[in-house]
Protein backbone atom coordinates (compact mmCIF):
# COMPACT_ATOMS: atom_id res chain seq x y z
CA UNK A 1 -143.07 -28.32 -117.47
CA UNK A 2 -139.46 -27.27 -117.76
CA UNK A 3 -137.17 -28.87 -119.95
CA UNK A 4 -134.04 -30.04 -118.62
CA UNK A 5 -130.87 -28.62 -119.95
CA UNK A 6 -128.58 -30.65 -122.31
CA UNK A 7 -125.81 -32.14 -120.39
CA UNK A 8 -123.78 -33.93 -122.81
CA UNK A 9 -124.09 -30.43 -125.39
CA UNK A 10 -122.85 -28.26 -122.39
CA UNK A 11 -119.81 -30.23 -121.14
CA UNK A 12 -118.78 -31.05 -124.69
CA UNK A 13 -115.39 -29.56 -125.81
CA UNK A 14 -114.13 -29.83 -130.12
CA UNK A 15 -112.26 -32.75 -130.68
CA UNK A 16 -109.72 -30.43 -132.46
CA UNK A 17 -106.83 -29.90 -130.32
CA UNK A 18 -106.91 -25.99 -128.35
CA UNK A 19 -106.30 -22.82 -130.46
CA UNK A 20 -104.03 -21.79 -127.61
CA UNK A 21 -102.80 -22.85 -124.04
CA UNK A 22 -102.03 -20.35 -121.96
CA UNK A 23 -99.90 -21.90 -118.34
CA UNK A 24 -99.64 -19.67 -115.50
CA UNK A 25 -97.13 -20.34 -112.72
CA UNK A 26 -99.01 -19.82 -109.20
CA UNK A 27 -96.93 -20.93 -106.48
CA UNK A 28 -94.33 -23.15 -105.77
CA UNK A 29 -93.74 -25.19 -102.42
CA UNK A 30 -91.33 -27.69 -101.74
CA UNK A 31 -93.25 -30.92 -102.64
CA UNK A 32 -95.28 -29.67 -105.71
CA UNK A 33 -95.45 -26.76 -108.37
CA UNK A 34 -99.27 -25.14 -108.70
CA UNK A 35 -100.16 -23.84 -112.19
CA UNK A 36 -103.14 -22.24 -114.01
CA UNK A 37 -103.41 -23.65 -117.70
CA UNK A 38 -106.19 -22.32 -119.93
CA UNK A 39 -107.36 -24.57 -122.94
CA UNK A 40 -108.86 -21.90 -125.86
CA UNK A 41 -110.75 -23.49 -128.09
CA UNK A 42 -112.70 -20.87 -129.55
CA UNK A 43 -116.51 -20.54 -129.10
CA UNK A 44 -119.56 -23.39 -128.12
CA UNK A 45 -123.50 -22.96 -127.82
CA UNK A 46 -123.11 -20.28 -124.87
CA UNK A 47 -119.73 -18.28 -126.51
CA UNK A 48 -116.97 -19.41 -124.40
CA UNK A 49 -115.34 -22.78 -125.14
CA UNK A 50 -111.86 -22.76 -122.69
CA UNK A 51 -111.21 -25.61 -120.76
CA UNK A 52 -109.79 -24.09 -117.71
CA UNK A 53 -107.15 -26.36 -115.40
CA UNK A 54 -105.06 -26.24 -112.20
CA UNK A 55 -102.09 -28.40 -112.40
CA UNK A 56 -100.35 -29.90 -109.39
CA UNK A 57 -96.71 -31.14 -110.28
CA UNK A 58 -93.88 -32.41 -108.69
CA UNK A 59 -90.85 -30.76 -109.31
CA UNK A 60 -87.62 -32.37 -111.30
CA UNK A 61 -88.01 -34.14 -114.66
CA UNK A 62 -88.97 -37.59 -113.57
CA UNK A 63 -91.98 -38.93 -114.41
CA UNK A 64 -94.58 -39.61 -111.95
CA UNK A 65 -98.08 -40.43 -112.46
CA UNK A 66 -101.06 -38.08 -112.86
CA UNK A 67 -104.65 -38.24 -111.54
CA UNK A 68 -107.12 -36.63 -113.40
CA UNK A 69 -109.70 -35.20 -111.24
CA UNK A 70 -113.11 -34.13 -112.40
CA UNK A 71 -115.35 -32.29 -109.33
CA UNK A 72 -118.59 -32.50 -109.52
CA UNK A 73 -121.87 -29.65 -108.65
CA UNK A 74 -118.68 -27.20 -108.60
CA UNK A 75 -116.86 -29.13 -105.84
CA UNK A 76 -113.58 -27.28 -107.02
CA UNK A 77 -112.13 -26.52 -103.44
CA UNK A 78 -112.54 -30.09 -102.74
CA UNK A 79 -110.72 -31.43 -105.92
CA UNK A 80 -107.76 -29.09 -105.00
CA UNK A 81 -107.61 -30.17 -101.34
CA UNK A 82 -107.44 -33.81 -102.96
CA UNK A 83 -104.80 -32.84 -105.72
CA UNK A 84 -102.83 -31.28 -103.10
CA UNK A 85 -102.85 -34.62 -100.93
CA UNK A 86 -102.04 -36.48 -103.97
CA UNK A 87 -99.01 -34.25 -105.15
CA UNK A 88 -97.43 -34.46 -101.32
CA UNK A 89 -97.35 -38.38 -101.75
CA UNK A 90 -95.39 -37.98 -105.23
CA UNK A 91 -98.77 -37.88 -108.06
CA UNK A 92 -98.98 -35.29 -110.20
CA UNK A 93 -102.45 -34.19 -110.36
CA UNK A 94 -104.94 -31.80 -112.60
CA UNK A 95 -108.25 -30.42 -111.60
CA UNK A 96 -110.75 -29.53 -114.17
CA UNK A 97 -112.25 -26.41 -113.67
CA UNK A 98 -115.95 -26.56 -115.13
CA UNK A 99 -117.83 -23.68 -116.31
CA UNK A 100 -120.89 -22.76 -114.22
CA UNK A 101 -124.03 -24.68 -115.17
CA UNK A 102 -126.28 -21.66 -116.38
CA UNK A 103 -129.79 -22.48 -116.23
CA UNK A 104 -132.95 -20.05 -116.98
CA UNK A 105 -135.58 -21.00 -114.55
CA UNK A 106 -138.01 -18.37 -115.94
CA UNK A 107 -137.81 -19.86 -119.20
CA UNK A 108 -136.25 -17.23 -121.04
C-alpha cells in the first residue's frame, strides 16, 4: 500500500518573511489593476519555495478591503473569475497560486 503524501510538509512556506518579491503589472481596466507578485523564499523539500500570487486592486489610494482566496485541486481559473467579481464591486482581492501537487504513483 501507498503512502499518502504529506500535506501539511508540502503547502508549508518559512515563517521568515520572502528573500525577494518580485510584482509584475499585467493589465489594467477601469475598475481594477491585475498584478503578478512572486514570494522567493529560497528552497523547501522539492527545491522551489515561491509563493506565487495574482493581485486584483482597485485603483486610487483608498483603502478597500481584501479577500484572500485560496483555490483548491488547482481551481485557479475559478479563483480569478471570483477575484475579478469581487474587485468590480470595490474588494481588492489575491489569489494564491499553489504549486502542482507532485505525486509518484510508481513509488519512486
Amino acid at each position: 500500500m501507498r503512502e499518502a503524501p504529506d500535506w501539511k510538509q508540502y503547502y508549508a512556506y518559512p515563517e521568515d518573511p520572502p528573500s525577494s518579491v518580485m510584482i509584475t503589472h499585467l493589465r489594467s481596466t477601469r475598475r481594477h489593476e491585475i498584478k503578478k507578485a512572486v514570494l522567493q523564499y529560497g528552497r523547501d523539500h522539492d527545491g522551489t519555495a515561491d509563493l506565487r500570487l495574482i493581485l486584483f486592486e482597485r485603483p486610487g489610494a483608498e483603502k478597500n478591503p481584501t479577500i484572500l482566496i485560496n483555490p483548491i485541486f488547482q481551481g485557479v481559473r475559478l479563483g480569478k473569475f471570483f477575484a475579478r467579481s469581487f474587485a468590480r464591486r470595490g474588494f481588492n482581492a489575491v489569489v494564491i497560486m499553489h504549486q502542482p501537487f507532485r505525486y509518484d504513483l510508481d513509488g519512486d
